[in-house]
Protein backbone atom coordinates (compact mmCIF):
# COMPACT_ATOMS: atom_id res chain seq x y z
CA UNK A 1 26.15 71.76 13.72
CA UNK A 2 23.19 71.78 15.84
CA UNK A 3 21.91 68.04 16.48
CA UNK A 4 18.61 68.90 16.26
CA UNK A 5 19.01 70.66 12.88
CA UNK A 6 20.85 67.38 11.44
CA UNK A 7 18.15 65.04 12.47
CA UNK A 8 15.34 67.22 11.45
CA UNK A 9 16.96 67.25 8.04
CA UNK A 10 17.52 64.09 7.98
CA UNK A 11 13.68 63.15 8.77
CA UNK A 12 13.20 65.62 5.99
CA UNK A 13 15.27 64.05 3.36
CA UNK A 14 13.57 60.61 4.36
CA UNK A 15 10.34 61.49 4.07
CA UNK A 16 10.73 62.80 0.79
CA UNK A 17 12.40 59.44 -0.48
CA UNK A 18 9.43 57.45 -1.80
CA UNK A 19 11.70 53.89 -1.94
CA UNK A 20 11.98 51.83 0.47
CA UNK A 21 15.53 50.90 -0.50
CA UNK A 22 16.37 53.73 -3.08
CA UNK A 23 19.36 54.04 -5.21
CA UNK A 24 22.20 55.94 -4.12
CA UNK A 25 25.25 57.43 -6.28
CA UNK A 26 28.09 59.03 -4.41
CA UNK A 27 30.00 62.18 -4.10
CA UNK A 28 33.51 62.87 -4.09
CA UNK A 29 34.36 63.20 -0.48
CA UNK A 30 38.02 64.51 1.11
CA UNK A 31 37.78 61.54 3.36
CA UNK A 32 38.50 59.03 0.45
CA UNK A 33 34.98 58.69 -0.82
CA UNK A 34 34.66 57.81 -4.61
CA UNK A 35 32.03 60.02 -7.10
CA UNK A 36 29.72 57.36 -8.96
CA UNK A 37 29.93 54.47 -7.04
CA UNK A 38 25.90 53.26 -7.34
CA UNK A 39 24.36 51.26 -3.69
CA UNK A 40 21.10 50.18 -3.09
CA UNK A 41 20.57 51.18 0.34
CA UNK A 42 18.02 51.53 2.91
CA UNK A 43 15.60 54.97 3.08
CA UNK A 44 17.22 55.34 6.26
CA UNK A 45 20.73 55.47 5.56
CA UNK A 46 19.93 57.05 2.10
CA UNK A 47 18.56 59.94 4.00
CA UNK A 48 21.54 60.47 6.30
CA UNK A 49 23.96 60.44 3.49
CA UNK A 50 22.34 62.90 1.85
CA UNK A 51 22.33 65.18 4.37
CA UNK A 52 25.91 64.79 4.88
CA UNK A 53 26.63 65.25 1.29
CA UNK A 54 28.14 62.00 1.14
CA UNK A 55 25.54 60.82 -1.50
CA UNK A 56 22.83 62.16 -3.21
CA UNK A 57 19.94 60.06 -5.05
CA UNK A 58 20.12 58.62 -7.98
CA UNK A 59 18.14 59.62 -11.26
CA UNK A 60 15.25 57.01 -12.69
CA UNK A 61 18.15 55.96 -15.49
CA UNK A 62 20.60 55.73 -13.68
CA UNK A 63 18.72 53.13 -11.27
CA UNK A 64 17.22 51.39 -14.26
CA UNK A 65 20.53 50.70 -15.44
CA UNK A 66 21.61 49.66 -11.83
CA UNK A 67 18.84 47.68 -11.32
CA UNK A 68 19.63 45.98 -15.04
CA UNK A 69 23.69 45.26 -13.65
CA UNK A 70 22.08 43.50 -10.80
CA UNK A 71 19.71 41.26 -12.93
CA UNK A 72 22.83 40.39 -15.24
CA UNK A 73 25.57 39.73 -12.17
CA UNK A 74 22.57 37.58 -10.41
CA UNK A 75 21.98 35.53 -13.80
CA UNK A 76 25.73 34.74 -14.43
CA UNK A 77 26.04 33.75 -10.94
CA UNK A 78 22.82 31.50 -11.15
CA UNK A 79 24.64 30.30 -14.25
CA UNK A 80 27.86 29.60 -12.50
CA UNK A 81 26.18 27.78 -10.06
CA UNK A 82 24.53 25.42 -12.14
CA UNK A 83 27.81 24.89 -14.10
CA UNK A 84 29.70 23.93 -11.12
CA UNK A 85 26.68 21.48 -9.99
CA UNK A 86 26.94 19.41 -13.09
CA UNK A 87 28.33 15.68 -11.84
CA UNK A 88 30.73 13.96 -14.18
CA UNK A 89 31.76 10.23 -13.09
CA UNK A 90 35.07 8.28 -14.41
CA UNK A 91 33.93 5.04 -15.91
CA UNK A 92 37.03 2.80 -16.42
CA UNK A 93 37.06 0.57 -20.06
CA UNK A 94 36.06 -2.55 -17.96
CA UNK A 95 33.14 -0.60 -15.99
CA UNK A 96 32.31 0.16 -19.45
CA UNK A 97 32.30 -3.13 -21.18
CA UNK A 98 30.56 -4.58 -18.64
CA UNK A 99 27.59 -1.98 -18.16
CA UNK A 100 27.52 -2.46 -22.22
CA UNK A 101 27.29 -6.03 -22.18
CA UNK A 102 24.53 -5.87 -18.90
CA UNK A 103 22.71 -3.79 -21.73
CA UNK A 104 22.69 -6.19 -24.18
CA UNK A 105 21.58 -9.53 -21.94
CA UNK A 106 18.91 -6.93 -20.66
CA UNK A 107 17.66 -6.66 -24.37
């Protein structure tokens, strides 16, 4: 393939990609490459995959429903991460008995 040819296309394909970092979903390719695997890549890259038939772009659904999976994994994580930030401390029964009693002479 002519070099020329390739990039041309390729400038094409990325002008014609109104995202800056579209969605991607890709093909089934004899190197390996899994159909349906969804990336959020940049206009760049998205346009050189395409051209190579590696990817092709994905529909408005099927990045809303990307876009949702994101939003979901990032709030779990967020929620994981406050979980794990929550301090616990190990009072023994004296500790105990005597921040109880400092309680009551306080009153």
């Amino acid at each position: 393939m002519d070099l020329k040819i390739f990039y041309r296309k390729v400038r094409e394909v990325e002008a014609s990609i109104e995202e800056a970092y579209p969605i991607i979903v890709s093909n089934d390719t004899p190197d390996g490459g899994r159909a349906g695997v969804r990336c959020e890549v940049p206009r760049t890259v998205a346009a050189r995959m395409i051209v190579e038939g590696r990817a092709r772009l994905a529909t408005a659904e099927e990045a809303a429903e990307f876009r949702e999976q994101i939003a979901e994994a990032k709030r779990l994580a967020e929620q994981q991460a406050a979980a794990s930030r929550v301090q616990l401390t190990v009072v023994s029964d004296a500790e105990l008995r005597a921040l109880k009693s400092a309680l009551r002479s306080a009153k």
